[in-house]
N, C-alpha and C. Protein backbone atom coordinates (compact mmCIF):
# COMPACT_ATOMS: atom_id res chain seq x y z
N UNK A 1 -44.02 7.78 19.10
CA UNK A 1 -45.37 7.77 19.60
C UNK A 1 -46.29 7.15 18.55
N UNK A 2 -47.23 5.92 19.04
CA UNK A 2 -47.87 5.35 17.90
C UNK A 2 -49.33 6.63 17.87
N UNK A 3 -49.40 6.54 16.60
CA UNK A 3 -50.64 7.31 16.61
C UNK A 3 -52.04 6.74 16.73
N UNK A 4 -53.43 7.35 17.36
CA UNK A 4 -54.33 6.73 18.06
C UNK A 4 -55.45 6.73 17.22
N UNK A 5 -56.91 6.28 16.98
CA UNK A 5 -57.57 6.33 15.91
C UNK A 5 -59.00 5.78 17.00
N UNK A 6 -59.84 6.73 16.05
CA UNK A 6 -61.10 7.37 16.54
C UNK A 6 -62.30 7.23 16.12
N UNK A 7 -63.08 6.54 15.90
CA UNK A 7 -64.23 6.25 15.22
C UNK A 7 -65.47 7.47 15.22
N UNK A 8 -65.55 7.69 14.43
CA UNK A 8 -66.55 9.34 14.22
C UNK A 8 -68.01 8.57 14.25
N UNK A 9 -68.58 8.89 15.35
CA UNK A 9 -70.60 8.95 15.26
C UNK A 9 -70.89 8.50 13.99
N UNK A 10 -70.49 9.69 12.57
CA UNK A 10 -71.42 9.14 11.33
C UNK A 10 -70.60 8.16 10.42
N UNK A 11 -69.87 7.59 10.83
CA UNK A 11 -69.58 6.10 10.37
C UNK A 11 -70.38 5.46 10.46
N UNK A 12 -71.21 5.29 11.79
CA UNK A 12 -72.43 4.15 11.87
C UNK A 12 -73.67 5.26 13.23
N UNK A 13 -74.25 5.83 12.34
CA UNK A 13 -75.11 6.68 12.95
C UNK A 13 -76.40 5.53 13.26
N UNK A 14 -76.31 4.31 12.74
CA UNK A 14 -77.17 3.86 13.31
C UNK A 14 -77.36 3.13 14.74
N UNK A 15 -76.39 3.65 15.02
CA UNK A 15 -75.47 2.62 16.56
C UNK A 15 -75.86 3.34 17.21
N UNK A 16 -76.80 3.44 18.55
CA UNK A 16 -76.82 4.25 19.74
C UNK A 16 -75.30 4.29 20.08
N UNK A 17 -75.38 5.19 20.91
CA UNK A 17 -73.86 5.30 21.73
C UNK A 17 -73.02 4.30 22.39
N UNK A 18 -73.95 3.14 23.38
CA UNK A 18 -73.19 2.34 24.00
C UNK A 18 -73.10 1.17 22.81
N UNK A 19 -73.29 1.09 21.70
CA UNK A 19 -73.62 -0.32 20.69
C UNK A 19 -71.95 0.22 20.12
N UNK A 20 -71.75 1.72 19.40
CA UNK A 20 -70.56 2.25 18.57
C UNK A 20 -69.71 1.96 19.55
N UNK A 21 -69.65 2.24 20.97
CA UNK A 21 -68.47 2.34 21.77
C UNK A 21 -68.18 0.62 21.82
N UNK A 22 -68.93 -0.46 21.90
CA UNK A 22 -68.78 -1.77 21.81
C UNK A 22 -67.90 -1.90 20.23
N UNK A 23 -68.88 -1.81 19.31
CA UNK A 23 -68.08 -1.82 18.40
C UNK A 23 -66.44 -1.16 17.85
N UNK A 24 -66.26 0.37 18.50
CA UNK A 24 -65.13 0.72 18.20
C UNK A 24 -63.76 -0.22 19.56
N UNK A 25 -64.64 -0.60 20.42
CA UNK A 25 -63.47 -1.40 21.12
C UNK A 25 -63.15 -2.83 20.15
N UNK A 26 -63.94 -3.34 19.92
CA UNK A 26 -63.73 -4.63 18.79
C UNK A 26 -62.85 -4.64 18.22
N UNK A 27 -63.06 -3.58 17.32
CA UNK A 27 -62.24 -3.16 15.86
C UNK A 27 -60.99 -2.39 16.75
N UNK A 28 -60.62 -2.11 17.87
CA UNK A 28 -59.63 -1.53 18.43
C UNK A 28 -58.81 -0.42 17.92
N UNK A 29 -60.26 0.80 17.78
CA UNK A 29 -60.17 1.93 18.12
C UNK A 29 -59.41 2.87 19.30
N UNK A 30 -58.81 3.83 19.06
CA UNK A 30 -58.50 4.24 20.63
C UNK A 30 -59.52 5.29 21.25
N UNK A 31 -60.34 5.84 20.60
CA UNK A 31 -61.47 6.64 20.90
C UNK A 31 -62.36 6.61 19.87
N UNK A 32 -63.85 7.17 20.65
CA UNK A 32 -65.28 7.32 20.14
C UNK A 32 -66.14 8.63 20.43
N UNK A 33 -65.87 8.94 19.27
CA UNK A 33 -66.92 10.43 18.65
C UNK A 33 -68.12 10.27 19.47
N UNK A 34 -69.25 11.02 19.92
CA UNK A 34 -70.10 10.64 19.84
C UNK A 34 -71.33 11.78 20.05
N UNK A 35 -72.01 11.32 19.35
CA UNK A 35 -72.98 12.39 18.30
C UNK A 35 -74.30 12.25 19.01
N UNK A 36 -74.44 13.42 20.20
CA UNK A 36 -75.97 13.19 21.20
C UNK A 36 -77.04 14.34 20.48
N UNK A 37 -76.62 15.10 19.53
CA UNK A 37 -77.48 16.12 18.82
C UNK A 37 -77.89 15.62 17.74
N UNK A 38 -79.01 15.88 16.61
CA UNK A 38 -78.71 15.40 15.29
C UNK A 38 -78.05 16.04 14.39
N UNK A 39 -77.64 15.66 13.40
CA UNK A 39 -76.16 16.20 12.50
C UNK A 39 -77.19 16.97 11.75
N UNK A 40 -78.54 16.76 11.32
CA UNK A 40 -79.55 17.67 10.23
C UNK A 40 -80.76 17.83 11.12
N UNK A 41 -81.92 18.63 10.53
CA UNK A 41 -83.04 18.58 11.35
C UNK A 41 -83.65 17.45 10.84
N UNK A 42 -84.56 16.78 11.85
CA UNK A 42 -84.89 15.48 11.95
C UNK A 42 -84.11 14.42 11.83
N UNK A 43 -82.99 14.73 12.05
CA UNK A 43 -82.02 13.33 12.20
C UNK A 43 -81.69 12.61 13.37
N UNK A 44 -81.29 11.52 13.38
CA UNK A 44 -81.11 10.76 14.25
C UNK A 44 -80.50 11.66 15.68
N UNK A 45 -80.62 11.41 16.71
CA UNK A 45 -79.89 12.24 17.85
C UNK A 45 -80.01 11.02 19.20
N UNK A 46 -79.12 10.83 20.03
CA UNK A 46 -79.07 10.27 20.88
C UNK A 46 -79.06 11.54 22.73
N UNK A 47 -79.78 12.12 23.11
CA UNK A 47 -79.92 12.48 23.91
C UNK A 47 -79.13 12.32 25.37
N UNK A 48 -78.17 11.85 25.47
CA UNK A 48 -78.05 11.04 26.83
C UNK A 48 -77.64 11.82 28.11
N UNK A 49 -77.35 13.20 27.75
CA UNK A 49 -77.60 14.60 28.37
C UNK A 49 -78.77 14.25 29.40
N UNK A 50 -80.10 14.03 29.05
CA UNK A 50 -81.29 13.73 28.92
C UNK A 50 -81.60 12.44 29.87
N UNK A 51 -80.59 11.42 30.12
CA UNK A 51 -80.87 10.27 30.73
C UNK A 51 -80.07 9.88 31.64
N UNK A 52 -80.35 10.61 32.98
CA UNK A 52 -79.61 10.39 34.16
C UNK A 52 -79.01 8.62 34.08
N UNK A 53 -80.18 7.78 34.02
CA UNK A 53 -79.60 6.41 34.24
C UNK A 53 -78.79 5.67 33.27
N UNK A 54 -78.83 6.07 32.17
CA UNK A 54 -76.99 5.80 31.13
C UNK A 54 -76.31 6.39 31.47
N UNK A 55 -76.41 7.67 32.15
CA UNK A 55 -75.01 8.34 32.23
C UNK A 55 -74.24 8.10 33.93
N UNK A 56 -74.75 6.55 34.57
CA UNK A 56 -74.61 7.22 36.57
C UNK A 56 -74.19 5.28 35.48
N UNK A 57 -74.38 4.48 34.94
CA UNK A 57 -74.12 3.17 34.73
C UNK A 57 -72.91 3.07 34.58
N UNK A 58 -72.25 1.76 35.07
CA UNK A 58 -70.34 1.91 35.28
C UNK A 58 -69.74 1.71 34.48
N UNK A 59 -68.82 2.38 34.09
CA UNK A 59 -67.90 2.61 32.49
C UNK A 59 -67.39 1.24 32.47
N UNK A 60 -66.91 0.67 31.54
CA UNK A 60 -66.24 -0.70 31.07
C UNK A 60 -64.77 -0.19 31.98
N UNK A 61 -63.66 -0.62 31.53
CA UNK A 61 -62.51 -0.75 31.89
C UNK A 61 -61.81 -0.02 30.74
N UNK A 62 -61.89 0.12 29.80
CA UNK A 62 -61.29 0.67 28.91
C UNK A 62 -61.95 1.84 28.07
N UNK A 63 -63.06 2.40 28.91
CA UNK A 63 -63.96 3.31 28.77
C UNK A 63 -63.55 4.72 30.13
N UNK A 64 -63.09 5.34 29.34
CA UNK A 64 -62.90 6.87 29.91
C UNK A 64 -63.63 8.42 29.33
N UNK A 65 -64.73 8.66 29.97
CA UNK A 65 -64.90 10.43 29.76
C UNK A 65 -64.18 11.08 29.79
N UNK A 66 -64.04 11.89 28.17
CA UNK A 66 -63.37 13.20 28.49
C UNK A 66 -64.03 14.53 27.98
């Protein structure tokens, strides 16, 4: 079994969510962390809980929720 590799949110916390998930397909990642709270108070947080219309937009092809 080859083993699979995962790109963690604070590698590049400056990436909204859909920019890291572009990027970890690039670099051909097999999954993406992703960090909708902030890691400290006042830190960066991506909400998307929060935003019906990113979350109803159609996954890529090699993009799966789990």
């Amino acid at each position: 079994m080859m083993p699979s590799f995962s790109l963690a949110a604070l590698t590049a916390l400056e990436l909204a969510p859909p920019e890291l998930i572009d990027v970890a397909a690039a670099c051909g990642y097999d999954h993406v962390g992703l960090r909708l709270l902030p890691a400290m108070p006042g830190g960066v947080a991506y909400p998307l809980m929060e935003d019906d219309a990113a979350l109803r937009k159609p996954s890529r092809g090699w993009l799966r929720l789990v």
